[in-house]
C-alpha atoms as a PDB file:
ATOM      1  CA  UNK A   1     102.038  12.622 -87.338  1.00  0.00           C
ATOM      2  CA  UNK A   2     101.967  15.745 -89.423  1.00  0.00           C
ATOM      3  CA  UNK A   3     103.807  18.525 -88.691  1.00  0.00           C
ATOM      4  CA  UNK A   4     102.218  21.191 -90.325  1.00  0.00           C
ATOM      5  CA  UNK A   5      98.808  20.189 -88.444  1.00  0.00           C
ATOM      6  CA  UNK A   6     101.197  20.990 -85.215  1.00  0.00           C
ATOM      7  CA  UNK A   7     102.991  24.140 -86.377  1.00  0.00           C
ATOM      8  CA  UNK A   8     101.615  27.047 -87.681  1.00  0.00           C
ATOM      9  CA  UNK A   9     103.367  30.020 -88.894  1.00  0.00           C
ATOM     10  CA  UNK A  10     102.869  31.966 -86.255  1.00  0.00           C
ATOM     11  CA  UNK A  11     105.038  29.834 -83.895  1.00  0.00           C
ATOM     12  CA  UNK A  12     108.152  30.297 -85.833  1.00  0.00           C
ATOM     13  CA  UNK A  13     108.325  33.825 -86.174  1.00  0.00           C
ATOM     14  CA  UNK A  14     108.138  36.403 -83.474  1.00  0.00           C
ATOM     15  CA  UNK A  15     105.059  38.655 -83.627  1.00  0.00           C
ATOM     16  CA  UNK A  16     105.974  41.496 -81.655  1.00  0.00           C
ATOM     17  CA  UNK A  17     109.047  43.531 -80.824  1.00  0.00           C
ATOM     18  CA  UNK A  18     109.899  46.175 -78.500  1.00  0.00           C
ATOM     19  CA  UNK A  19     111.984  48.933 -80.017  1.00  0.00           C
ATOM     20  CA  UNK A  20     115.556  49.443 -78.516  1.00  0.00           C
ATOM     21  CA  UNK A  21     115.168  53.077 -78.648  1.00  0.00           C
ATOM     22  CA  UNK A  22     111.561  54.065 -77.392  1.00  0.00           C
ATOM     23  CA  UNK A  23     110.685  50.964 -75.115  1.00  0.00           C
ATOM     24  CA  UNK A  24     107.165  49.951 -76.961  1.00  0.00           C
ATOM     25  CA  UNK A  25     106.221  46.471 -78.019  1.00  0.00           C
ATOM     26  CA  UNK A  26     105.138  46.683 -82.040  1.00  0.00           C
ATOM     27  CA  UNK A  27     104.135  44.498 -84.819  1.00  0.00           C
ATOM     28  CA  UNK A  28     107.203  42.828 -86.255  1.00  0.00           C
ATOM     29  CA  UNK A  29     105.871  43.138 -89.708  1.00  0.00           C
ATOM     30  CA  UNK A  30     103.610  46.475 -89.135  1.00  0.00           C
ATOM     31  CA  UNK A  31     105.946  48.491 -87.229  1.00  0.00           C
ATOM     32  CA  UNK A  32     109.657  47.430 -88.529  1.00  0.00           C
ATOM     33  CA  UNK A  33     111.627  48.102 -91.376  1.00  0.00           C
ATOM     34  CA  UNK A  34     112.503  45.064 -93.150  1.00  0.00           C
ATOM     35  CA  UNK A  35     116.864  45.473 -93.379  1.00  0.00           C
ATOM     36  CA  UNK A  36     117.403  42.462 -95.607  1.00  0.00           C
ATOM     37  CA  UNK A  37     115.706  41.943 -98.301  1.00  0.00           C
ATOM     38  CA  UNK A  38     117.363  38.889 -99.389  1.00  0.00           C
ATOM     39  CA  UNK A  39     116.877  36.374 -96.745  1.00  0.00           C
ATOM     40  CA  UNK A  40     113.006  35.916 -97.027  1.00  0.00           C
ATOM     41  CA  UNK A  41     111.436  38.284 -94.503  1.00  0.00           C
ATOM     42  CA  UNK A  42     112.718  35.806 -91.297  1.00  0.00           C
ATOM     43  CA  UNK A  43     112.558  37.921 -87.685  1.00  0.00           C
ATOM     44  CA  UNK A  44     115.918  38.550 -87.743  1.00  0.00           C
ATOM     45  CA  UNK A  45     115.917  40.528 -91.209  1.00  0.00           C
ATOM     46  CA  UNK A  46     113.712  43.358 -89.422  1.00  0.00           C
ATOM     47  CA  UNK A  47     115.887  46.154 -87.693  1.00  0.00           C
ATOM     48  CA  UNK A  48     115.609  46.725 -83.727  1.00  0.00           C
ATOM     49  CA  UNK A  49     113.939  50.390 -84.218  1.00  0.00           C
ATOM     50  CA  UNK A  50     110.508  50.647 -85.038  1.00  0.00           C
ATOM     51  CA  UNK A  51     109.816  53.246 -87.935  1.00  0.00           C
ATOM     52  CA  UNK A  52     108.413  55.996 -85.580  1.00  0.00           C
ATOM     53  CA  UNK A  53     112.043  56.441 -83.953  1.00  0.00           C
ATOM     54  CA  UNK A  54     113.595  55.875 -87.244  1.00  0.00           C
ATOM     55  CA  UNK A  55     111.598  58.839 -89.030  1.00  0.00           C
ATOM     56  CA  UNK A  56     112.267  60.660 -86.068  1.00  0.00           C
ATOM     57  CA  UNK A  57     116.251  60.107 -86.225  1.00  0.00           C
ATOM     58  CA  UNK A  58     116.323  60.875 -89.683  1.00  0.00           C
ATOM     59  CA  UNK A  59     114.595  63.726 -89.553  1.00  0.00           C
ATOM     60  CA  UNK A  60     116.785  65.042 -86.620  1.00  0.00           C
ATOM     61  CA  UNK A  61     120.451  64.431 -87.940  1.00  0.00           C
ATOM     62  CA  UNK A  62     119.900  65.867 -91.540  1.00  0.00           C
ATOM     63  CA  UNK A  63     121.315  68.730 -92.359  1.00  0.00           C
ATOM     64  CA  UNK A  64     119.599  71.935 -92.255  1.00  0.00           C
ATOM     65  CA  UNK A  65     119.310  74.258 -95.373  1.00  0.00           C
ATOM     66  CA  UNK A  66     119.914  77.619 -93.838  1.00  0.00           C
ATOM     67  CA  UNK A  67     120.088  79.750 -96.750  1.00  0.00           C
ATOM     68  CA  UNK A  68     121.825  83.275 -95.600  1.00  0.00           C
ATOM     69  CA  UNK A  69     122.312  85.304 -98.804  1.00  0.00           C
ATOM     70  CA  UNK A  70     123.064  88.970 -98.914  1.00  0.00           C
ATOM     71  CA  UNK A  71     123.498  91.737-101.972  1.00  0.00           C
ATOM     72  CA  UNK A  72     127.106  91.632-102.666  1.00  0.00           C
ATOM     73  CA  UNK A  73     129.152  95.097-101.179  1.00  0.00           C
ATOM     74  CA  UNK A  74     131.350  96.167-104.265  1.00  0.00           C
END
């Protein structure tokens, strides 16, 4: 009895994941960031919020580089 005849790879990791913030299932590997680098790319080392919504909140909370600059009034 040979286990690796049984067991693929497929069956230990999860394959899809739906994202806590927008609801859709996505590729574990295709549509997460990996968080920890050091464990060996395991599902738990991939965040909860697919890289769409990620972008998105990034993009949203940095600052804004309003530059207002006027002639000086000496």
């Amino acid at each position: 009895m040979n286990l690796d005849d049984q067991f693929d790879l497929e069956h230990l990791f999860l394959k899809e994941r739906v994202c806590r913030v927008c609801g859709e299932e996505k590729n574990l590997i295709d549509g997460f960031y990996l968080t920890r680098k050091n464990r060996g790319g395991n599902a738990s080392s991939y965040s909860y919020e697919c890289k769409l919504c990620t972008i998105k909140r990034i993009s949203d909370t940095r600052k804004k580089k309003i530059i207002t600059w006027e002639y000086p009034d000496w």
